[in-house]
C-alpha atoms as a PDB file:
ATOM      1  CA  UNK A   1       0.000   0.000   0.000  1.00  0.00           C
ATOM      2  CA  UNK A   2       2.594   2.385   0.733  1.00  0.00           C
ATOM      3  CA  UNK A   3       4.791   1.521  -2.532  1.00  0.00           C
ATOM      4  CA  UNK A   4       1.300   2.613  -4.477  1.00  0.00           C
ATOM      5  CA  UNK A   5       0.739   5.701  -2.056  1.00  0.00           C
ATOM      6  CA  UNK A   6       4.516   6.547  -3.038  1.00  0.00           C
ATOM      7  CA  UNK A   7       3.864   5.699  -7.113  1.00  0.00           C
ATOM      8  CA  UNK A   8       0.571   8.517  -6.654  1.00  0.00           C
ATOM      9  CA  UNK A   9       2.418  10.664  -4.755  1.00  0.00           C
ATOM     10  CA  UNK A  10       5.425  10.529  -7.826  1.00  0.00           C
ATOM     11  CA  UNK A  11       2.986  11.217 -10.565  1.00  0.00           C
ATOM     12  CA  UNK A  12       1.338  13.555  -9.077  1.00  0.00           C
ATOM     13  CA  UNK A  13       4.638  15.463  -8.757  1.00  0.00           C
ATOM     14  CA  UNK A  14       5.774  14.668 -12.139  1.00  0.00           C
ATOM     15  CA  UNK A  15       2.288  16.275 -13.663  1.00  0.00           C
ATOM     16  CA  UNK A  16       2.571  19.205 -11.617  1.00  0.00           C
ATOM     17  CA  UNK A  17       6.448  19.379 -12.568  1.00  0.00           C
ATOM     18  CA  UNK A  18       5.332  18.949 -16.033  1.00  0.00           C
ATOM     19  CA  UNK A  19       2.562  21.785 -16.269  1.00  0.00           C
ATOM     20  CA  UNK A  20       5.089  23.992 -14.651  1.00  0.00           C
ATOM     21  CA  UNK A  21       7.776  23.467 -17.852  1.00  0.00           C
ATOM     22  CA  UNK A  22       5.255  24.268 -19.922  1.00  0.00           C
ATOM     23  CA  UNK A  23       3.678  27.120 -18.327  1.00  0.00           C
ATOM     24  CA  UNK A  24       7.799  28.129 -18.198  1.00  0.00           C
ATOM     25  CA  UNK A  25       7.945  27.715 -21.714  1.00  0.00           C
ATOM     26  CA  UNK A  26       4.888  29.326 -23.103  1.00  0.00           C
ATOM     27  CA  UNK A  27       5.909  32.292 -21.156  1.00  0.00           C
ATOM     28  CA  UNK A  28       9.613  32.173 -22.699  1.00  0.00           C
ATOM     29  CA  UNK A  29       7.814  31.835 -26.092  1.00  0.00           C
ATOM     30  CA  UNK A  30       5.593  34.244 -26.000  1.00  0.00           C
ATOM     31  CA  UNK A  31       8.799  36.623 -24.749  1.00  0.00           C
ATOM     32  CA  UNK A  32      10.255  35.892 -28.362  1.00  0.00           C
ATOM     33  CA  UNK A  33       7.668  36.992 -30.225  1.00  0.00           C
ATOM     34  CA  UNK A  34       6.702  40.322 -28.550  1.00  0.00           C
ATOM     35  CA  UNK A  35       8.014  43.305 -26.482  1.00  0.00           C
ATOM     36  CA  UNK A  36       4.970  45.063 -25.575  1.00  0.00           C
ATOM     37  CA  UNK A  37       2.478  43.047 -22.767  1.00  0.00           C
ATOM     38  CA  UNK A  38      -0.552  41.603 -24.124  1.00  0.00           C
ATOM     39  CA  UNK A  39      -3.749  43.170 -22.718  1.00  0.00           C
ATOM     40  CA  UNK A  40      -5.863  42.041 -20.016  1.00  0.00           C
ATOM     41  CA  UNK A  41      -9.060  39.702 -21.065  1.00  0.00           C
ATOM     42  CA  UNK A  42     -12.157  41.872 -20.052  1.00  0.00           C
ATOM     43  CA  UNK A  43     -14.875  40.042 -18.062  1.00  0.00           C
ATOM     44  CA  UNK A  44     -15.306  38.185 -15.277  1.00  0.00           C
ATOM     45  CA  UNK A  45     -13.026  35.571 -16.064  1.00  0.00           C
ATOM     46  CA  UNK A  46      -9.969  37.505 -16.678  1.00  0.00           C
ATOM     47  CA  UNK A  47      -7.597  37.242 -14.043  1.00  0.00           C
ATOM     48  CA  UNK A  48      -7.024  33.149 -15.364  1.00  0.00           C
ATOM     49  CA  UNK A  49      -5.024  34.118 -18.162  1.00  0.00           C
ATOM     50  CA  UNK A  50      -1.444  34.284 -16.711  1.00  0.00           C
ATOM     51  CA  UNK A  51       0.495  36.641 -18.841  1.00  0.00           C
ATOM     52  CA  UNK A  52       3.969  35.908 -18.028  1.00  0.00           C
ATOM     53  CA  UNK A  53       6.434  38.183 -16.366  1.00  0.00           C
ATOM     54  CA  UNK A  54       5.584  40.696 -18.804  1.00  0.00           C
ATOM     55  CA  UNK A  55       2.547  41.447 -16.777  1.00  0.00           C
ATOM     56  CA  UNK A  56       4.610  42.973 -13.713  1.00  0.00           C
ATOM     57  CA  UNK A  57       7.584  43.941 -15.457  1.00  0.00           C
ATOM     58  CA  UNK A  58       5.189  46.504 -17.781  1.00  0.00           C
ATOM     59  CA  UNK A  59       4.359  48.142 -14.645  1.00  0.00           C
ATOM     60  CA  UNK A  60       7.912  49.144 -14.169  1.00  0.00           C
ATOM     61  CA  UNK A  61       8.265  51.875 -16.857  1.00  0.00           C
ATOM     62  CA  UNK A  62      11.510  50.278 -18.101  1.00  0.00           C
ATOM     63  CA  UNK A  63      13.687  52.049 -20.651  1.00  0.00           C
ATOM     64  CA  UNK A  64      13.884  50.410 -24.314  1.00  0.00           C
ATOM     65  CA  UNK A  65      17.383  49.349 -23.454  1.00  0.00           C
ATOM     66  CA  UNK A  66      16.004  47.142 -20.416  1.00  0.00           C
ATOM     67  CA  UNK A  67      12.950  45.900 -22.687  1.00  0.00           C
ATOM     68  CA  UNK A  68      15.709  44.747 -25.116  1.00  0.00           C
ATOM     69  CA  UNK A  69      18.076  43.322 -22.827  1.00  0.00           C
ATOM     70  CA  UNK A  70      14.990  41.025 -20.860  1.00  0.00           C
ATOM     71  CA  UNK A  71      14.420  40.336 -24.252  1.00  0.00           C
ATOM     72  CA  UNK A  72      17.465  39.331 -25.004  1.00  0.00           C
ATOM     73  CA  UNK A  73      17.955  37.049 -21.766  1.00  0.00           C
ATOM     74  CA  UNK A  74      14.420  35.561 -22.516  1.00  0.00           C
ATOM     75  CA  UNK A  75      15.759  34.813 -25.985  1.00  0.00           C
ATOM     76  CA  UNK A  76      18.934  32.829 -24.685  1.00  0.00           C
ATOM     77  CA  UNK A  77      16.977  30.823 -21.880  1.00  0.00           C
ATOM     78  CA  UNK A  78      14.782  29.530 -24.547  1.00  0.00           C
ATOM     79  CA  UNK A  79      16.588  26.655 -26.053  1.00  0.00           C
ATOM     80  CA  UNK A  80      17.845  25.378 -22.930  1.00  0.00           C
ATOM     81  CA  UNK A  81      13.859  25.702 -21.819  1.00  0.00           C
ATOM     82  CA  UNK A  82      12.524  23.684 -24.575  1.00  0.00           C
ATOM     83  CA  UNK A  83      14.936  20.900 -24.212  1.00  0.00           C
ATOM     84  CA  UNK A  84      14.303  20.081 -20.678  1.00  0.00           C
ATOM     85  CA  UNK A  85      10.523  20.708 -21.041  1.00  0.00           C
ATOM     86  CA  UNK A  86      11.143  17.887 -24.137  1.00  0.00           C
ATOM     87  CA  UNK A  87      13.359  15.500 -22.075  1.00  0.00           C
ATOM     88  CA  UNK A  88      10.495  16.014 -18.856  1.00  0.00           C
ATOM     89  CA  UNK A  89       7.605  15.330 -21.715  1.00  0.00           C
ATOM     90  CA  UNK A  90      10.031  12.066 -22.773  1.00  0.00           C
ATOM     91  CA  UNK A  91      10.819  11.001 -19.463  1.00  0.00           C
ATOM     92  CA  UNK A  92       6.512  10.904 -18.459  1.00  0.00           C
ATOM     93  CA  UNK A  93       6.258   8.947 -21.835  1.00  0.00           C
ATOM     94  CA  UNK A  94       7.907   6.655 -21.098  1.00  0.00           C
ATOM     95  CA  UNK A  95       5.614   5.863 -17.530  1.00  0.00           C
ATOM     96  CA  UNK A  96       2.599   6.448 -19.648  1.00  0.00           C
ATOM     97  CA  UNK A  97       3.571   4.070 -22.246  1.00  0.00           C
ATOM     98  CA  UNK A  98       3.772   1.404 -19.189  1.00  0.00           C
ATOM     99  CA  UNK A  99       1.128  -0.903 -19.171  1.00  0.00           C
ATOM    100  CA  UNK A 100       0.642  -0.781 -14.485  1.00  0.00           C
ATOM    101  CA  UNK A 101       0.695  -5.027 -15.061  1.00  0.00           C
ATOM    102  CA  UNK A 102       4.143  -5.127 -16.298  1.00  0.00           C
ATOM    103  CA  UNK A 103       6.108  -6.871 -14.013  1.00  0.00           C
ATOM    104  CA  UNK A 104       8.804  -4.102 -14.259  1.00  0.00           C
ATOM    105  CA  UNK A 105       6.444  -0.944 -13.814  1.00  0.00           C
ATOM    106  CA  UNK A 106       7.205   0.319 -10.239  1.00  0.00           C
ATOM    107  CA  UNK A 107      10.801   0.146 -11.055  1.00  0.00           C
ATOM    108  CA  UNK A 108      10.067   1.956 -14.225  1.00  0.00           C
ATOM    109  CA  UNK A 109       8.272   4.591 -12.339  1.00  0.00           C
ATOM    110  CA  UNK A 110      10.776   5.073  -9.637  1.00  0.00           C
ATOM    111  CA  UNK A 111      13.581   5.651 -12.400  1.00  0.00           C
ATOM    112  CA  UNK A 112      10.745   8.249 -14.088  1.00  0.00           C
ATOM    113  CA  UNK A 113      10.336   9.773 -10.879  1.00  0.00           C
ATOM    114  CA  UNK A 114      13.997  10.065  -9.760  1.00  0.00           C
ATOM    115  CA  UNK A 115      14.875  11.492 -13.562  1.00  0.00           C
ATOM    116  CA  UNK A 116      12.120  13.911 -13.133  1.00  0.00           C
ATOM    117  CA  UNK A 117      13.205  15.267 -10.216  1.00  0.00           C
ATOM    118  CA  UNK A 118      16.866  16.014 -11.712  1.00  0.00           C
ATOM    119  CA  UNK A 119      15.108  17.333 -14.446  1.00  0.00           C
ATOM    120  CA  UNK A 120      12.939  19.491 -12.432  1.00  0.00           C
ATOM    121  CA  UNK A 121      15.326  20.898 -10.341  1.00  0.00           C
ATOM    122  CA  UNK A 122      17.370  21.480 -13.612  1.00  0.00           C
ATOM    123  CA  UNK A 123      13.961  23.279 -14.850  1.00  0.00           C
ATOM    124  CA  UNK A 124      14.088  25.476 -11.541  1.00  0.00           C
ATOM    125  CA  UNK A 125      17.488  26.080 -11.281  1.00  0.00           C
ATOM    126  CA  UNK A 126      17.620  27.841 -15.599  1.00  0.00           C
ATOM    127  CA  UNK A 127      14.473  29.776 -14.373  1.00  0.00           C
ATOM    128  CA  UNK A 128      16.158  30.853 -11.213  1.00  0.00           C
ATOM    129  CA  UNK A 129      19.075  31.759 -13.419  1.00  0.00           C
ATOM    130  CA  UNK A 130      16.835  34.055 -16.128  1.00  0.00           C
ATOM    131  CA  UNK A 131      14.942  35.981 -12.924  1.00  0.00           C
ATOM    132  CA  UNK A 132      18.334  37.116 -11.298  1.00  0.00           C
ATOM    133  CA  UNK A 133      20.069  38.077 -14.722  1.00  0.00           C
ATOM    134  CA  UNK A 134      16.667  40.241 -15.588  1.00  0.00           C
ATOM    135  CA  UNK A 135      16.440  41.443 -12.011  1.00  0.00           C
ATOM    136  CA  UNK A 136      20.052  42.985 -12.505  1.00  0.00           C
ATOM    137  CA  UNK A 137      18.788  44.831 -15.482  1.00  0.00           C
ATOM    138  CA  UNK A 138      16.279  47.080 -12.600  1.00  0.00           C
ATOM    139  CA  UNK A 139      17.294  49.788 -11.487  1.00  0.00           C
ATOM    140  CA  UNK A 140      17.633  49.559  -7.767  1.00  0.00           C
ATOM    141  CA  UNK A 141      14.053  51.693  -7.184  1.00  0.00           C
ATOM    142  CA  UNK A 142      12.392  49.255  -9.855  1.00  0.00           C
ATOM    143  CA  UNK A 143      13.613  46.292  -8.105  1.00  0.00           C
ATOM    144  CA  UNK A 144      11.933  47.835  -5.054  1.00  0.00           C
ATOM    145  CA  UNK A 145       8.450  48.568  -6.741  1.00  0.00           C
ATOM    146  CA  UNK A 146       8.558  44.471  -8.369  1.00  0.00           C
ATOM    147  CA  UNK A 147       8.906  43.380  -4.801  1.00  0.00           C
ATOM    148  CA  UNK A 148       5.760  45.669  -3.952  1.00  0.00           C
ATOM    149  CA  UNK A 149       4.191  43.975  -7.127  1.00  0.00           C
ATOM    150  CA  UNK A 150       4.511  40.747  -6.272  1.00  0.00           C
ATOM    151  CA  UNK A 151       3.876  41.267  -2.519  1.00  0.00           C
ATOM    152  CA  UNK A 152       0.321  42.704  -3.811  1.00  0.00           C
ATOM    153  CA  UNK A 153      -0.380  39.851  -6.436  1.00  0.00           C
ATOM    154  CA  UNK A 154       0.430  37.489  -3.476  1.00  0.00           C
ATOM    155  CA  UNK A 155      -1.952  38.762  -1.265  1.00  0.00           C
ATOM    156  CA  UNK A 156      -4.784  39.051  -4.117  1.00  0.00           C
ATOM    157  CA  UNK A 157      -4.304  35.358  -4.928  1.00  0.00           C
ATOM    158  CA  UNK A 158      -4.264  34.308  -0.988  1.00  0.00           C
ATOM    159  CA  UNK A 159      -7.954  36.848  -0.729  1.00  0.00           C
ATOM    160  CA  UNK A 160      -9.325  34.719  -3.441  1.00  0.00           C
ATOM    161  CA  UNK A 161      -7.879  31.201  -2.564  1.00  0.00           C
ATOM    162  CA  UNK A 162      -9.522  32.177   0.881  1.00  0.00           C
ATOM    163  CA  UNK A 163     -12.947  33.228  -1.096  1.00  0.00           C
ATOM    164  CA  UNK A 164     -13.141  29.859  -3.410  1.00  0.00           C
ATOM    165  CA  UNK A 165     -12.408  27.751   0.151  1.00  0.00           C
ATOM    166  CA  UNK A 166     -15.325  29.691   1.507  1.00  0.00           C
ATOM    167  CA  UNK A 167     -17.375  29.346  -1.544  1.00  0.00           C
ATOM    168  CA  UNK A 168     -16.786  25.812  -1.581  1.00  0.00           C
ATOM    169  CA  UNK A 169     -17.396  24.993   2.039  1.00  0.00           C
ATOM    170  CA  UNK A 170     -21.115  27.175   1.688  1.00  0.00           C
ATOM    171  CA  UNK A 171     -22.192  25.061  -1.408  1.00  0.00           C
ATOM    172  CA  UNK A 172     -20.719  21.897   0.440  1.00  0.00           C
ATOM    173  CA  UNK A 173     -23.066  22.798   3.385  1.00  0.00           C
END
């Protein structure tokens, strides 16, 4: 029971791990194509569409030069992007491709898990890597006013995390 608890737990982690590279990847994509932020759905459903770091750097006023330079260190990432999120979307294949009655799948999923992970961390540590070289392009009164940003995005997800959990436990009821 606790071997299939652990094979859940794994896959679970790999899908999240998975959606995250591509989320990572659309938003390095869409970086490639375009310097000016896209615009803000109208209606009620509009704070779902996740517009990339765009969305908080455009409040920042920066210069062309910076524009060009994130630009430029979006531009870089990308390759090394796309061929982990191709290796992660390889690497899950290769579990889904596993028929659960083959004699060998919990030591093929333990391999896919442990290679995800590596992968994953390798996944965190590039995107790590892209948010300090862009955050050196601020200025040091920019850098201050992303914090603030992100501080107030933070607390407008936790308000309506906190509203849904209420929702949900009224309609439960």
């Amino acid at each position: 029971m606790k071997s299939i608890r652990n094979l859940v737990t794994a896959t679970l982690l790999t899908t999240g791990a998975v959606m995250t590279a591509v989320a990572g990847l659309s938003i390095a994509s869409a970086q490639t194509t375009t310097t000016t932020p896209p615009t803000a759905p109208s209606g009620h459903h509009g704070w779902h569409h996740h517009r990339g770091p765009w969305h908080l750097l455009s409040k920042l006023d920066l210069s062309d030069a910076q524009k060009a330079q994130i630009k430029s260190i979006m531009t870089a990432a990308k390759p090394e992007m796309q061929s982990l999120h191709q290796q992660m979307r390889a690497n899950m294949q290769k579990l889904q491709q596993t028929q659960p009655s083959d004699a060998n799948y919990s030591t093929i999923a333990s391999q896919v898990s442990q290679t995800h992970g590596s992968l994953s961390a390798q996944m965190m540590t590039q995107r790590a890597n892209v948010r300090a070289q862009i955050f050196k392009v601020l200025t040091p009164a920019q850098q201050t006013q992303l914090a603030t940003l992100r501080a107030q995005m933070a607390a407008r997800w936790q308000s309506r995390e906190a509203a849904a959990g209420a929702q949900q436990t009224a309609t439960a009821q």
